[in-house]
Every structure is written in structure tokens, then in C-alpha cells.
N, C-alpha and C. Protein backbone atom coordinates (compact mmCIF):
# COMPACT_ATOMS: atom_id res chain seq x y z
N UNK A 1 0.83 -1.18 0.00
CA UNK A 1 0.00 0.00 0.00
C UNK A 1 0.88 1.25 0.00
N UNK A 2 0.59 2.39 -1.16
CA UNK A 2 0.97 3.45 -1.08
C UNK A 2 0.66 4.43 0.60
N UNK A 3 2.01 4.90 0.64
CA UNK A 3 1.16 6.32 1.57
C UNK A 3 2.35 7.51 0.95
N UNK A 4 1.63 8.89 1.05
CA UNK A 4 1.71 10.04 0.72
C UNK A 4 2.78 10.70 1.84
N UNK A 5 4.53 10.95 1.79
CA UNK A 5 5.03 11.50 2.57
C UNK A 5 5.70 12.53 1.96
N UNK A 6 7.08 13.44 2.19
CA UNK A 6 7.00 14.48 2.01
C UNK A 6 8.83 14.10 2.62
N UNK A 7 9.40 14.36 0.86
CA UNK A 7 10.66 14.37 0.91
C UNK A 7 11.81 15.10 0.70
N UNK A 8 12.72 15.48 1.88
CA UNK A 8 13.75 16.26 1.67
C UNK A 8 15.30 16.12 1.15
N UNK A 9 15.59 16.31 0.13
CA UNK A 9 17.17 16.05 -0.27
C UNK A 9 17.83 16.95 -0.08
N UNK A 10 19.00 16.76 0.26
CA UNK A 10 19.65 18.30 0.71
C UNK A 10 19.97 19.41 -0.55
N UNK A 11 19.49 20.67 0.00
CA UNK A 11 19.89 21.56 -1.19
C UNK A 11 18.59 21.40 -2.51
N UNK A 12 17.75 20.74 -2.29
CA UNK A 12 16.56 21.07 -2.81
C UNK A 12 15.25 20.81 -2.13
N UNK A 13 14.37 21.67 -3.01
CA UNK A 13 12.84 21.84 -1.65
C UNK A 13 12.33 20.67 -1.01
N UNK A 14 11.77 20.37 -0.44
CA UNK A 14 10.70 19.23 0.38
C UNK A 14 10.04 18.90 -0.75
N UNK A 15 9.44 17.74 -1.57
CA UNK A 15 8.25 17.34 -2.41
C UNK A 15 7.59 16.05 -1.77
N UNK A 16 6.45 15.92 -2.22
CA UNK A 16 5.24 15.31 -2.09
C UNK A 16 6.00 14.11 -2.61
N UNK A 17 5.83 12.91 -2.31
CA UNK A 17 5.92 11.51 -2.67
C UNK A 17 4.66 10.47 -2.66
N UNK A 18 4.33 9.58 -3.28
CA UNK A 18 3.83 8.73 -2.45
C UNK A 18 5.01 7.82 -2.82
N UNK A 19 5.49 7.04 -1.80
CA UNK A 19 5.93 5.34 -1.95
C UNK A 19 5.19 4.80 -1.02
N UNK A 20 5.64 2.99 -1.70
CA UNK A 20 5.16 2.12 -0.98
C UNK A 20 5.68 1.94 0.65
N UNK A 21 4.80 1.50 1.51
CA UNK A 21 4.94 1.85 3.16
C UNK A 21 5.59 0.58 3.31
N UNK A 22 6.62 0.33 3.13
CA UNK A 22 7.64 -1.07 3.45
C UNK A 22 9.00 -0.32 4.05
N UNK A 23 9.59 -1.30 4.76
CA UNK A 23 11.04 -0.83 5.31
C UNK A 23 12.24 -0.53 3.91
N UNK A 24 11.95 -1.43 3.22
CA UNK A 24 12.53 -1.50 1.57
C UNK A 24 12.84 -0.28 0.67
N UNK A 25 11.01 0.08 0.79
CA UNK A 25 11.27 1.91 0.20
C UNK A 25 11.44 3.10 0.86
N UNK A 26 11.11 2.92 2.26
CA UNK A 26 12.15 3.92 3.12
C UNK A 26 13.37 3.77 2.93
N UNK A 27 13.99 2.63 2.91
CA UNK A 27 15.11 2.85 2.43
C UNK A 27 16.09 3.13 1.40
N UNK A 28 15.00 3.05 0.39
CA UNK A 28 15.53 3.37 -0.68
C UNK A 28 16.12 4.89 -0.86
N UNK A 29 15.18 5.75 -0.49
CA UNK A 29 14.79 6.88 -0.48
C UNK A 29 15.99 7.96 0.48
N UNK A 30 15.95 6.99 1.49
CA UNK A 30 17.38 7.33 2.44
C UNK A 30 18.39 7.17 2.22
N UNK A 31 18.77 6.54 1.11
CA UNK A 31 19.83 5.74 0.50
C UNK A 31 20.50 4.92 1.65
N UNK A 32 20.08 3.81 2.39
CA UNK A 32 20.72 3.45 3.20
C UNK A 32 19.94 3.08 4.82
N UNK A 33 20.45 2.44 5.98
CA UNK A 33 19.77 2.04 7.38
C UNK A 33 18.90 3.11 7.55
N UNK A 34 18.15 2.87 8.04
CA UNK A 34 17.12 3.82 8.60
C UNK A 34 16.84 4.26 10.03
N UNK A 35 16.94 5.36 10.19
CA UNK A 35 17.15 5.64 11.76
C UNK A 35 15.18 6.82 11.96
N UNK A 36 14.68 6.18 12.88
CA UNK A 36 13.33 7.25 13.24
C UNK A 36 14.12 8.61 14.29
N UNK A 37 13.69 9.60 13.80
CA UNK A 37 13.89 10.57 14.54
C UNK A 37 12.57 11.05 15.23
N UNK A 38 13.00 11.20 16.51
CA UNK A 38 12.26 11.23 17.61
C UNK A 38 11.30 12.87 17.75
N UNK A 39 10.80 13.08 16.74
CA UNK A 39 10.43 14.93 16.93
C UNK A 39 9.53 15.30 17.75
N UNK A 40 9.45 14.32 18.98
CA UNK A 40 8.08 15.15 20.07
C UNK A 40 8.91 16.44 20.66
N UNK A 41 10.49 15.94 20.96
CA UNK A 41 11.04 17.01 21.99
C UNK A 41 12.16 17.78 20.88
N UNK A 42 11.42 18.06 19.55
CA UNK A 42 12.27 18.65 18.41
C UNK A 42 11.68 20.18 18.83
N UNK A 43 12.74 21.58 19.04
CA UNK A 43 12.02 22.56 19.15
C UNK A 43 11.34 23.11 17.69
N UNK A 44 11.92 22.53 16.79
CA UNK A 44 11.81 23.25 15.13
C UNK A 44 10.93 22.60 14.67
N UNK A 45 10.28 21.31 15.08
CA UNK A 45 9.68 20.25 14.56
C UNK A 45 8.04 19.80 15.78
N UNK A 46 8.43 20.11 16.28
CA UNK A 46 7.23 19.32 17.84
C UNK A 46 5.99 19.91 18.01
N UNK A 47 5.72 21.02 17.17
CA UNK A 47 4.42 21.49 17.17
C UNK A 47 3.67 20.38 16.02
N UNK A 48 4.03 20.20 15.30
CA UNK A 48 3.36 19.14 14.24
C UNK A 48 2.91 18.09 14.42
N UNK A 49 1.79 17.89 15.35
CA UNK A 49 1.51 16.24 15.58
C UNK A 49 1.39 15.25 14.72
N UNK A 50 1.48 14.27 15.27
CA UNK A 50 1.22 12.60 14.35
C UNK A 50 2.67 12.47 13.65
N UNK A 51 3.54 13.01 13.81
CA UNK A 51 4.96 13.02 12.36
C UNK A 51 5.78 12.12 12.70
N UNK A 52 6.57 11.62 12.33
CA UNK A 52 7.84 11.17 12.26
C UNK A 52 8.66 11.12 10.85
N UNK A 53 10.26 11.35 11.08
CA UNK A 53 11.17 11.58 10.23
C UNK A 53 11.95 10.64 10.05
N UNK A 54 12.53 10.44 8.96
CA UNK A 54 13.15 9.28 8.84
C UNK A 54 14.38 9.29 7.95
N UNK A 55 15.56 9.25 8.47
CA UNK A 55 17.03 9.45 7.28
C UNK A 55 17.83 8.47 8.01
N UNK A 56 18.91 8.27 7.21
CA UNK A 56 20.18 7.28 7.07
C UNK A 56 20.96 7.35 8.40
N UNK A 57 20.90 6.62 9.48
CA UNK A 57 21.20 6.62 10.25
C UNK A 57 23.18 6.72 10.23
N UNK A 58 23.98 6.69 8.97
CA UNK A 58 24.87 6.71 8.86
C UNK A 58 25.70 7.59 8.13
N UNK A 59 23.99 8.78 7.90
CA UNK A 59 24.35 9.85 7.17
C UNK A 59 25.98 10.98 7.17
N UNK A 60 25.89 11.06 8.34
CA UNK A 60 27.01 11.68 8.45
C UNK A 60 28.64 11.28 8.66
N UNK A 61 28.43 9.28 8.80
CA UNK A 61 29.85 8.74 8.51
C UNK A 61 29.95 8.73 7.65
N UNK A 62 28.89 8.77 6.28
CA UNK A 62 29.52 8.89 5.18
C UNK A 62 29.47 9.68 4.50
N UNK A 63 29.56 10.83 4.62
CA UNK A 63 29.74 12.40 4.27
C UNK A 63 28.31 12.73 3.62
N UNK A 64 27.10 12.09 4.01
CA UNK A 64 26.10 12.89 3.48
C UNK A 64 26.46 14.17 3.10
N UNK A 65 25.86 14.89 2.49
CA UNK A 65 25.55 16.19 2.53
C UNK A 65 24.37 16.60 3.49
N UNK A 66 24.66 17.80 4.06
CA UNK A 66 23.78 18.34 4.98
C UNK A 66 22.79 18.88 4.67
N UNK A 67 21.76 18.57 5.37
CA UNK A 67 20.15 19.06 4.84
C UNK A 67 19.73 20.11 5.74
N UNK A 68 18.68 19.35 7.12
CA UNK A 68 18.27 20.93 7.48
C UNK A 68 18.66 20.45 9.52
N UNK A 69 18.54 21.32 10.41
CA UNK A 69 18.80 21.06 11.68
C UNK A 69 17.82 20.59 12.30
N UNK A 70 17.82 20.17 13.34
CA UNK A 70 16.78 19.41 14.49
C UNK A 70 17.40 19.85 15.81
N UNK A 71 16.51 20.53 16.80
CA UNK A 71 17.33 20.35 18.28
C UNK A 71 15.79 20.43 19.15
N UNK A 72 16.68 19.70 20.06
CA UNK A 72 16.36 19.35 21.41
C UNK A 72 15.58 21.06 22.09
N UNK A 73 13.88 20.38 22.83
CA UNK A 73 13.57 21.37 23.63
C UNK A 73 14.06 21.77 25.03
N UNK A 74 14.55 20.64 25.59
CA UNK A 74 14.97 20.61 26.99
C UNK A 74 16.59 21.16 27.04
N UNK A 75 17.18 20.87 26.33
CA UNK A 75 18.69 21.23 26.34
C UNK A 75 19.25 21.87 25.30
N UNK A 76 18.60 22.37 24.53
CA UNK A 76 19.00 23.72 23.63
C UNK A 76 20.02 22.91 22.75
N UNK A 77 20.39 21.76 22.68
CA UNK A 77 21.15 21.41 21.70
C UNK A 77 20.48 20.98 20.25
N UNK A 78 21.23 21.36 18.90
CA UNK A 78 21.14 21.04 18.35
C UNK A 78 22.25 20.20 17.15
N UNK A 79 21.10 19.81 16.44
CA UNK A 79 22.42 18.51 15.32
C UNK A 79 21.70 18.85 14.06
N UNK A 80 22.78 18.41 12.72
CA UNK A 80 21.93 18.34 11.61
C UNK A 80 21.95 17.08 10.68
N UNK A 81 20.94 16.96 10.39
CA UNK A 81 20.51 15.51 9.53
C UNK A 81 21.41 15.78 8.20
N UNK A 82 21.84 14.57 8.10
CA UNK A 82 22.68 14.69 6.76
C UNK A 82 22.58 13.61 5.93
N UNK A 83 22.26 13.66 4.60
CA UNK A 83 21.94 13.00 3.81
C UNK A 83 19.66 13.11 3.49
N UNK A 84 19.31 12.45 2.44
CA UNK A 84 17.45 12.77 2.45
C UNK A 84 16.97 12.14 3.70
N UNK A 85 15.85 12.68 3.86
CA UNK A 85 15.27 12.75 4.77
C UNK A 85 13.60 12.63 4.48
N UNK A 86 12.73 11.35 5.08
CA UNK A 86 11.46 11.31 4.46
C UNK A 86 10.62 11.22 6.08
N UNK A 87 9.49 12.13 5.71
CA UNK A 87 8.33 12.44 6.72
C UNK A 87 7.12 11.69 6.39
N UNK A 88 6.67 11.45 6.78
CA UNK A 88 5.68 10.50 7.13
C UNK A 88 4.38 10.60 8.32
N UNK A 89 3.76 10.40 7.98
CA UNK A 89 2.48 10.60 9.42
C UNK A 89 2.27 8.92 9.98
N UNK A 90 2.10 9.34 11.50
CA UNK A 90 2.06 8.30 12.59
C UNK A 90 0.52 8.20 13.03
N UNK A 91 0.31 6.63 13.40
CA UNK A 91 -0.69 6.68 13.97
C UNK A 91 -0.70 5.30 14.47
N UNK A 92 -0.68 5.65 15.77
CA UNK A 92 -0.55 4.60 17.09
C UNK A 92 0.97 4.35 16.87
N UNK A 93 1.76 2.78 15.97
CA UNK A 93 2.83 2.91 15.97
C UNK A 93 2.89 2.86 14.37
N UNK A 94 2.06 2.69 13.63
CA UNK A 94 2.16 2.85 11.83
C UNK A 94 2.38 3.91 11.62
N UNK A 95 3.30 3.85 10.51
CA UNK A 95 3.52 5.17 9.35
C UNK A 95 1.92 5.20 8.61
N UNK A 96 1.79 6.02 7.73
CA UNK A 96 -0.06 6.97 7.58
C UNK A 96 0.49 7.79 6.41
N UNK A 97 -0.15 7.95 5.52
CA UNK A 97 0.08 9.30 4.50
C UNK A 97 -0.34 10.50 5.78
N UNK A 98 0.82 11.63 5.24
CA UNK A 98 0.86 12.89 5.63
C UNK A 98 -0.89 13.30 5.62
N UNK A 99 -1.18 14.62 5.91
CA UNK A 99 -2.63 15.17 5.27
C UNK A 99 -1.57 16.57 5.12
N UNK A 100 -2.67 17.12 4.38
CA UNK A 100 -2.03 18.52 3.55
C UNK A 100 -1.25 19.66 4.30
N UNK A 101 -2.35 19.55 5.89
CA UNK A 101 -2.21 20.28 6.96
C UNK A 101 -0.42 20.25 7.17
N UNK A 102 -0.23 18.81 7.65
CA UNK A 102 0.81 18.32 8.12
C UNK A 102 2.25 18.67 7.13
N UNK A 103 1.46 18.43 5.67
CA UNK A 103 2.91 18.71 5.03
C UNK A 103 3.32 20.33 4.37
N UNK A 104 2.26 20.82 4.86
CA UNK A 104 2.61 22.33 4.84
C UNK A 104 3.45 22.97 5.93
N UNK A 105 2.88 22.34 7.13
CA UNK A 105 3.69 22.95 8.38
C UNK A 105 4.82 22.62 8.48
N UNK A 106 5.38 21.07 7.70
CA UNK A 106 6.60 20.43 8.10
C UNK A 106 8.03 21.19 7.11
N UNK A 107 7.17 21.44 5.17
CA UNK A 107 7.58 22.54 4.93
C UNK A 107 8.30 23.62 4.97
N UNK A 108 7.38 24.26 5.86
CA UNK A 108 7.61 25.77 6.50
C UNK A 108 8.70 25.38 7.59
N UNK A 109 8.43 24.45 8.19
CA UNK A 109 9.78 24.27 9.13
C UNK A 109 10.73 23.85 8.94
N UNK A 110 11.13 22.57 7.70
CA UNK A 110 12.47 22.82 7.15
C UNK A 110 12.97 23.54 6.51
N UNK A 111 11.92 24.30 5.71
CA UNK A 111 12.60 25.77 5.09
C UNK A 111 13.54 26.63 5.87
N UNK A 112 12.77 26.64 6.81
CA UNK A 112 13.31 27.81 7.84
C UNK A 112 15.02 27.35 8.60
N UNK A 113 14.55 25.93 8.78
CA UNK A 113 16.29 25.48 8.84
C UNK A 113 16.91 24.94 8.29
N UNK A 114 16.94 24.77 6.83
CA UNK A 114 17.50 24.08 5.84
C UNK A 114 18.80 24.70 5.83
N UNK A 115 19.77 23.67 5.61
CA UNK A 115 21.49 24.28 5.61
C UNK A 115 21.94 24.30 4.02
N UNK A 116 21.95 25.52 4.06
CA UNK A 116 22.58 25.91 2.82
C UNK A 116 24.50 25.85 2.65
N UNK A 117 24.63 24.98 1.69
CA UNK A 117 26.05 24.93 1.67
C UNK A 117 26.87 25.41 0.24
């Protein structure tokens, strides 16, 4: 089964996807392991309910290129995801196609921290 997520490569905009909801084409997409990023306690990211993010958990041993930042609400730290990066909507513990709402806001928020190199 298709679902509708919302994909970032570094150095170009966020677009609309659908792929198939398998571990297979997440990974494809990531080029590589797949790591969930945790965005309840994301300050740039945590207003957006239902989300989760998803990139190459090895992005940055192998020189990804850098996309956009993520940090922490409690400890002001932040890191940046390196290598694509695919969003997805949650529900209970399944991935879900995005809704329009969701991939506008998510959007607007990697725009705003996308690393330009």
C-alpha cells in the first residue's frame, strides 16, 4: 500500500511523494539504514503532531551532505541531519500518509532550517 510522505534532499525543496509503506522503500529513499527521529522534543519540529522523520542513520559517517537542523527542547542542543530525509504521518505505531495540513507545516519548518552549503 501506497502512503503520501513528504521528501527532503539536501539543497533542494521538500516534495510530495507517495511510496510504498515497506522498510525496503524507506530505504531506498534514504539511500541506506534507517534511523526514526524522535520529533516530540524537536524545538523546530514538535508542534506538528502525528509526524515522524526518517534518514540514514549513517548519514554523516559517510559524508552525506547536509540538509536541514533538528534540536532538542529541553537542552537547547542542536544537530543536523545529513543526507534525504522522508516524513511520514504516525498513527498509534504505523507510518499513515501525511494530510495537507501536516505537510505544509513540516515545509515551512524545514525551510526555515535548511542548511545551505
Amino acid at each position: 500500500m501506497k502512503i503520501t510522505v513528504l521528501i527532503k534532499q539536501p539543497g533542494k525543496p521538500a516534495r510530495v511523494s507517495e511510496i510504498e509503506n515497506t522498510l525496503q522503500s524507506f530505504q531506498e529513499v534514504i539511500e541506506g539504514n534507517l534511523e526514526a527521529l524522535p520529533l516530540s522534543y524537536d524545538v523546530l519540529l514538535s508542534h506538528i503532531p502525528d509526524i515522524c522523520a526518517f534518514c540514514n542513520d549513517e548519514g554523516k559517517i559517510n559524508n552525506m551532505k547536509a540538509n536541514f537542523l533538528i534540536g532538542n527542547l529541553f537542552n537547547g542542543c542542536y544537530d543536523v541531519i545529513c543526507g534525504p530525509a522522508v516524513f511520514a504521518g504516525v498513527e498509534d505505531e504505523d507510518t499513515v500518509s501525511l494530510t495537507e495540513k501536516q505537510i505544509s507545516m513540516i515545509k515551512k519548518a524545514i525551510k526555515a532550517n535548511e542548511v545551505i552549503a
